[in-house]
Protein backbone atom coordinates (compact mmCIF):
# COMPACT_ATOMS: atom_id res chain seq x y z
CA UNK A 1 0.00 0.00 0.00
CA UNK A 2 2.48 2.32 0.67
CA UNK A 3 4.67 1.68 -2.19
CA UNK A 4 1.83 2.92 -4.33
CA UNK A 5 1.12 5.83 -2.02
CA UNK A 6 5.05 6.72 -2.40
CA UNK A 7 4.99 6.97 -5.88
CA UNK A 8 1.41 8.30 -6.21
CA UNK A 9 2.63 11.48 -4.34
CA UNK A 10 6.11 11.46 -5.91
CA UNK A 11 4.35 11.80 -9.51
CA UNK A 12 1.98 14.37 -7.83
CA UNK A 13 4.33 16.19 -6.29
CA UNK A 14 7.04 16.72 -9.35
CA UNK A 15 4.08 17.64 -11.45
CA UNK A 16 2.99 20.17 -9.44
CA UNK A 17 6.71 21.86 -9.37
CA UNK A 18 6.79 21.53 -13.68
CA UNK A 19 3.56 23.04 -13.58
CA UNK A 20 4.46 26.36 -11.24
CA UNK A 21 7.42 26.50 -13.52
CA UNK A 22 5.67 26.52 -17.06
CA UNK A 23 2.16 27.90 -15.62
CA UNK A 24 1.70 28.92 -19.14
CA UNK A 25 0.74 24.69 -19.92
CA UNK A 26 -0.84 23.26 -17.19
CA UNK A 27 -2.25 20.12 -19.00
CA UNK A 28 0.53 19.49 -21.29
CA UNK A 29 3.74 19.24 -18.82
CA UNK A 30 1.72 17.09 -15.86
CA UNK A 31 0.83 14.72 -18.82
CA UNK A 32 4.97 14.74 -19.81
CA UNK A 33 6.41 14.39 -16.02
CA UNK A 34 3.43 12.24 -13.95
CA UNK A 35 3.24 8.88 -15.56
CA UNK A 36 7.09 8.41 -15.57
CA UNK A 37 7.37 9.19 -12.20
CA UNK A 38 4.81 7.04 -11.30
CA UNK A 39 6.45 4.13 -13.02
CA UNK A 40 9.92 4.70 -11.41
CA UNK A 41 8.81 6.49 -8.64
CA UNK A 42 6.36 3.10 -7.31
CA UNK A 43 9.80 1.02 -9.04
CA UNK A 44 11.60 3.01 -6.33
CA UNK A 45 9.94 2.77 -3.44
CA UNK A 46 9.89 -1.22 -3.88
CA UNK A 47 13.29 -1.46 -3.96
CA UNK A 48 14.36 1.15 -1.49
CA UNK A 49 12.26 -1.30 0.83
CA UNK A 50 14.23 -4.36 -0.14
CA UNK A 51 16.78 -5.82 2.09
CA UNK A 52 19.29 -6.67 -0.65
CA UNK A 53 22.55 -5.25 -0.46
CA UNK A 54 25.38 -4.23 -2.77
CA UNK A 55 27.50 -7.17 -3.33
CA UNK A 56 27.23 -7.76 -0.32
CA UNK A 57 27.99 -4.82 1.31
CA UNK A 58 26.32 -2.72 3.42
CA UNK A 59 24.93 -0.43 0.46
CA UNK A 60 21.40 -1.24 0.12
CA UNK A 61 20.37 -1.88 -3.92
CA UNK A 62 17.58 0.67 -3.64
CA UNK A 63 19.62 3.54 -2.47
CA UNK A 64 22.67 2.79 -5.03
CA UNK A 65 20.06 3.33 -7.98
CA UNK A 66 18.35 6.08 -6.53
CA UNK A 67 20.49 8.34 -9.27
CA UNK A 68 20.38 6.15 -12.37
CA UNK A 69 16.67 5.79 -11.95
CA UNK A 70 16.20 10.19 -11.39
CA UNK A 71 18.09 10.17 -14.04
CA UNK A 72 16.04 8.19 -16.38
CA UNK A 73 12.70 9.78 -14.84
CA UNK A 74 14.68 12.87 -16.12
CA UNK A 75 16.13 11.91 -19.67
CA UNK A 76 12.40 9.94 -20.17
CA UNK A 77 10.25 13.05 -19.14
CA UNK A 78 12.52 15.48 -21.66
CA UNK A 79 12.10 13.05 -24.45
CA UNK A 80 8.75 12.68 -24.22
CA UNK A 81 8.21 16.89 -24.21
CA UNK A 82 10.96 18.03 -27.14
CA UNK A 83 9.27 14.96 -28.97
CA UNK A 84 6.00 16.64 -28.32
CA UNK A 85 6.80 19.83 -29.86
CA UNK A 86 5.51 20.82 -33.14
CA UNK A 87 8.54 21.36 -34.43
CA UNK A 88 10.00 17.83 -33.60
CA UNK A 89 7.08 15.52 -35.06
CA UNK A 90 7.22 13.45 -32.72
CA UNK A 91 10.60 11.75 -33.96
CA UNK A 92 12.87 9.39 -32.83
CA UNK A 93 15.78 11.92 -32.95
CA UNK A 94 13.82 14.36 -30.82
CA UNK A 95 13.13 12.16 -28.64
CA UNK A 96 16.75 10.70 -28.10
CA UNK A 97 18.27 14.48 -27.85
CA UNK A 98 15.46 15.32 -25.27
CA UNK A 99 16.50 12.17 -23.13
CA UNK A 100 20.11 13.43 -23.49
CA UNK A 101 19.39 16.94 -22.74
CA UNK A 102 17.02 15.73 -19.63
CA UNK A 103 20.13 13.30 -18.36
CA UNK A 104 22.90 15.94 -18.32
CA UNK A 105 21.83 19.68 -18.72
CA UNK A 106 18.68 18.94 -16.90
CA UNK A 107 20.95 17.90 -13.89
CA UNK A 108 19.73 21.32 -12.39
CA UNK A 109 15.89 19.93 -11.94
CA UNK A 110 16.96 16.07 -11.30
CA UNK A 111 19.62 16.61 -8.57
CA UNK A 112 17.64 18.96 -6.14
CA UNK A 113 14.79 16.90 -7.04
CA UNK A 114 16.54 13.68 -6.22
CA UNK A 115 17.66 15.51 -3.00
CA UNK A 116 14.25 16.27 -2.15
CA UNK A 117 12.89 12.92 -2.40
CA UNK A 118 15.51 11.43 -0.30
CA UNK A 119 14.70 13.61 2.20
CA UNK A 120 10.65 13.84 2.03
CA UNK A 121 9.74 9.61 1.27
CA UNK A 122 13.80 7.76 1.69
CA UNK A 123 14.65 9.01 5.60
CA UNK A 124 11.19 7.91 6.08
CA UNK A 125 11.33 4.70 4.67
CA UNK A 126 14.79 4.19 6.09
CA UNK A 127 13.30 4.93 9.67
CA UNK A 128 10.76 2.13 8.89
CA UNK A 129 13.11 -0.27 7.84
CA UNK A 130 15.03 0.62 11.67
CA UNK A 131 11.87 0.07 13.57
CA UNK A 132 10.88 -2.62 11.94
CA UNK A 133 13.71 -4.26 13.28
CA UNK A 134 13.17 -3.59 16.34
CA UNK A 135 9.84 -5.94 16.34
CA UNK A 136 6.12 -5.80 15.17
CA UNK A 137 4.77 -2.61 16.63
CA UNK A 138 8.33 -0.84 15.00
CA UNK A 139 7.07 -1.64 12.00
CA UNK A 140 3.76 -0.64 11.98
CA UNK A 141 4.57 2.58 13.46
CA UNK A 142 7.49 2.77 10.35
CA UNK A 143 4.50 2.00 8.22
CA UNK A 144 2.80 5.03 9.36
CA UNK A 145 5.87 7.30 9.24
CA UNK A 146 6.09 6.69 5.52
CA UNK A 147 2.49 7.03 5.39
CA UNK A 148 2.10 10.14 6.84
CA UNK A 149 4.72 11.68 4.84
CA UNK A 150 3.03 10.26 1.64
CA UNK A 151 -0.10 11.57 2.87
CA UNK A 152 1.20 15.15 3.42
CA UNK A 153 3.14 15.56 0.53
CA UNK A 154 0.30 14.46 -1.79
CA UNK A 155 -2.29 17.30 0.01
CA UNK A 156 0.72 19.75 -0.98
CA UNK A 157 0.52 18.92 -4.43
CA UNK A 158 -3.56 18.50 -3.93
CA UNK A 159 -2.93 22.40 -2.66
CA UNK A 160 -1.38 23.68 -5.19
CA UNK A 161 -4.25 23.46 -8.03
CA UNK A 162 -6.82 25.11 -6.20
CA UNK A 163 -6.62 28.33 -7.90
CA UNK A 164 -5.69 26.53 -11.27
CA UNK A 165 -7.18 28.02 -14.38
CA UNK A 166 -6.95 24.50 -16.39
CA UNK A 167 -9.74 22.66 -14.94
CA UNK A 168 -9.37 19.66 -17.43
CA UNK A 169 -6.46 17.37 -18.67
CA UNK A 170 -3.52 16.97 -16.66
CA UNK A 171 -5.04 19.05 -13.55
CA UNK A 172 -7.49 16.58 -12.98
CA UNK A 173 -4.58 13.98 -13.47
CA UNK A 174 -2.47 15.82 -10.93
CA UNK A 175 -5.31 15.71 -8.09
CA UNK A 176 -5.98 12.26 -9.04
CA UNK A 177 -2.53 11.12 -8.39
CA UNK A 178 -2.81 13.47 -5.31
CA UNK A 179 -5.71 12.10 -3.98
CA UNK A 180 -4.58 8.43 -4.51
CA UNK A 181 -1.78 9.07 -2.43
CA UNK A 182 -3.41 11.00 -0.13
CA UNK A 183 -5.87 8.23 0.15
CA UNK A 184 -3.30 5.38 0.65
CA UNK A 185 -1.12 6.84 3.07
CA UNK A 186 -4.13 7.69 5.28
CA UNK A 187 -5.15 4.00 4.60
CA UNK A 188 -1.46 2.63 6.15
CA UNK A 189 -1.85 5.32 8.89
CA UNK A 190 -5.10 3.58 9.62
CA UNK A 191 -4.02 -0.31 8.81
CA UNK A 192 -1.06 0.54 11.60
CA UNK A 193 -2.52 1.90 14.20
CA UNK A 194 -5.57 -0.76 14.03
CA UNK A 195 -3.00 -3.17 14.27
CA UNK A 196 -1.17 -1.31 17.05
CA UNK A 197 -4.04 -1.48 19.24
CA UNK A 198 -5.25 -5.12 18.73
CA UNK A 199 -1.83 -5.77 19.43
CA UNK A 200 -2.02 -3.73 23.04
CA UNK A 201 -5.32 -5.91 23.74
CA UNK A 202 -3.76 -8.74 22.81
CA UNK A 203 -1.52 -8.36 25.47
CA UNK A 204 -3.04 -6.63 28.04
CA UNK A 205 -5.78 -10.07 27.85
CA UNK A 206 -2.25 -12.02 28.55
CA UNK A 207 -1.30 -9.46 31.55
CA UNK A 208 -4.78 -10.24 33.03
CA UNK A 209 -4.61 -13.93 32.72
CA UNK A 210 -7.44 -14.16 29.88
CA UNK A 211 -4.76 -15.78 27.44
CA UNK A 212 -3.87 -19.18 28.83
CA UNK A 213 -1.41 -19.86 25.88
CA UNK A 214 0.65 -17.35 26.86
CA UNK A 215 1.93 -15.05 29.91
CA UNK A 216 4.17 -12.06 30.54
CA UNK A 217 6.73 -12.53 32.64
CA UNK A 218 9.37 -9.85 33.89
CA UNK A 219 12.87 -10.07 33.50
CA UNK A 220 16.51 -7.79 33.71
CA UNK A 221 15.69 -6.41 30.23
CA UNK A 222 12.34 -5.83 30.46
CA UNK A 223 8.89 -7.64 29.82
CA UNK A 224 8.72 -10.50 27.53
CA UNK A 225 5.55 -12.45 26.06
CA UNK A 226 6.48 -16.28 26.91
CA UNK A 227 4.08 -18.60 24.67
CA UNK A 228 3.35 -21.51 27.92
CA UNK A 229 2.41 -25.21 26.56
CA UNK A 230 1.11 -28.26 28.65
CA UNK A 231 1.57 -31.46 28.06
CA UNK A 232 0.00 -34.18 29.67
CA UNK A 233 -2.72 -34.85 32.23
CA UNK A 234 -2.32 -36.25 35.74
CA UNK A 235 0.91 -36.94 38.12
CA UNK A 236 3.53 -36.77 34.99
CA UNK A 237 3.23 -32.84 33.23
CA UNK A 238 5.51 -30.80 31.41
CA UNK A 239 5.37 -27.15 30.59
CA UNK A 240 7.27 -26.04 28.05
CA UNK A 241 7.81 -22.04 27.69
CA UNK A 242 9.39 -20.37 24.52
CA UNK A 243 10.22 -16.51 25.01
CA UNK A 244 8.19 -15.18 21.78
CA UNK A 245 9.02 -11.20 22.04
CA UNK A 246 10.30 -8.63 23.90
CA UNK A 247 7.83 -5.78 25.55
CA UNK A 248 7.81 -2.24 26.51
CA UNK A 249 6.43 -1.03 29.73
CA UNK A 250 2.78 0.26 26.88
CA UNK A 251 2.96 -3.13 25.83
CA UNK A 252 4.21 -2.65 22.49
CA UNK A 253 6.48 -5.69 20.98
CA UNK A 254 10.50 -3.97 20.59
CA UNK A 255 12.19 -7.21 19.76
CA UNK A 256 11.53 -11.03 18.64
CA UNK A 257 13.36 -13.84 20.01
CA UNK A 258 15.47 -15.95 17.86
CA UNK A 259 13.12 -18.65 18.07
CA UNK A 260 10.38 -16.39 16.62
């Protein structure tokens, strides 16, 4: 969900900024810049969430192409808008000097842009990444981190064509990009914190007793959830008890065992 949501406000977002730049065609330049940043923007996100490393370094994949793929959002948006022009046609040599035009001279929108997105949608999907290993409840609140960021950035962009004079064509493609990531970030905001809380009950129903499957117990680090099984009936029983997370003093689960 939030992989779409990241690159649902990404495309809004960068055409919003090509549209406050040449005001003069609304509909024409969000047509040109959204759908390839949608395609490598979503690309993006799903691999910046990957685990893979760098031959096997610590450089995660995702981060490493972070340039060649602004790059080629870049060189593919430029192609698409010299070919475009009247005076091109259309052709295939417009189209391969707009790509080279977008890769290197249009370093001065891709770099700061690049920049911008690492800061607005990759910090927060790095942070998820570190809570999520942390445990279950990391995660989710990681979840809504990037969530929250995709849902802000995407009213931004939503914003910014309130007072547009276009009211067809690429505006309404612009809001609905907005509003889809709007939509889905708000959705993973919601999908967390629903599981955050059946997560708390979950536990405080163990801290009460109501769970016989399972207990807290306290220990030098902290809480832990211990999942307790029986075996047997009469003079001759075992229990056997398998630490199954870590817990905060709210309940929340901050590390599994290696048992999992």
């Amino acid at each position: 969900m939030n992989v779409i949501a990241v690159g649902a406000a990404m495309a809004a977002a960068t055409s919003a900024a090509f549209r406050a730049m040449f005001s003069s065609s609304d509909s024409h330049i969000v047509w040109i810049t959204a759908p390839s940043t949608l395609l490598l923007g979503t690309l993006w996100a799903a691999l910046l969430r990957r685990q893979t490393t760098w031959r096997g370094t610590s450089l995660r994949t995702g981060w490493l192409l972070s340039v060649p793929l602004a790059m080629s959002n870049a060189a593919l948006a430029a192609g698409l808008l010299i070919a475009s022009e009247s005076g091109s046609n259309g052709s295939l040599a417009g189209f391969l000097g707009g790509m080279f035009m977008g890769a290197t001279f249009g370093a001065m929108f891709w770099v700061p842009g690049l920049i911008l997105t690492l800061l607005c949608f990759g910090l927060p999907i790095a942070r998820a990444q570190h809570l999520a290993k942390q445990g279950l409840s990391g995660q989710e609140r990681g979840e809504a981190i990037v969530g929250a960021a995709s849902l802000l950035i995407s009213l931004v962009a939503l914003a910014s064509t309130i007072s547009a004079t276009a009211p067809l064509g690429g505006i309404w493609l612009l809001r609905g990009l907005a509003a889809t990531g709007a939509a889905l970030g708000a959705s993973a905001m919601g999908v967390a914190w629903q599981s955050d809380q059946r997560r708390k009950a979950f536990v405080a129903d163990v801290e009460a007793g109501n769970v016989p499957q399972f207990r807290v117990d306290a220990t030098g680090e902290g809480k832990v959830l211990v999942r307790v099984v029986s075996q047997g009936e009469g003079y001759r029983v075992a229990d056997y008890a398998e630490e199954v997370a870590a817990l905060d003093r709210e309940g929340h689960v901050t590390r599994w065992s290696e048992g999992r």
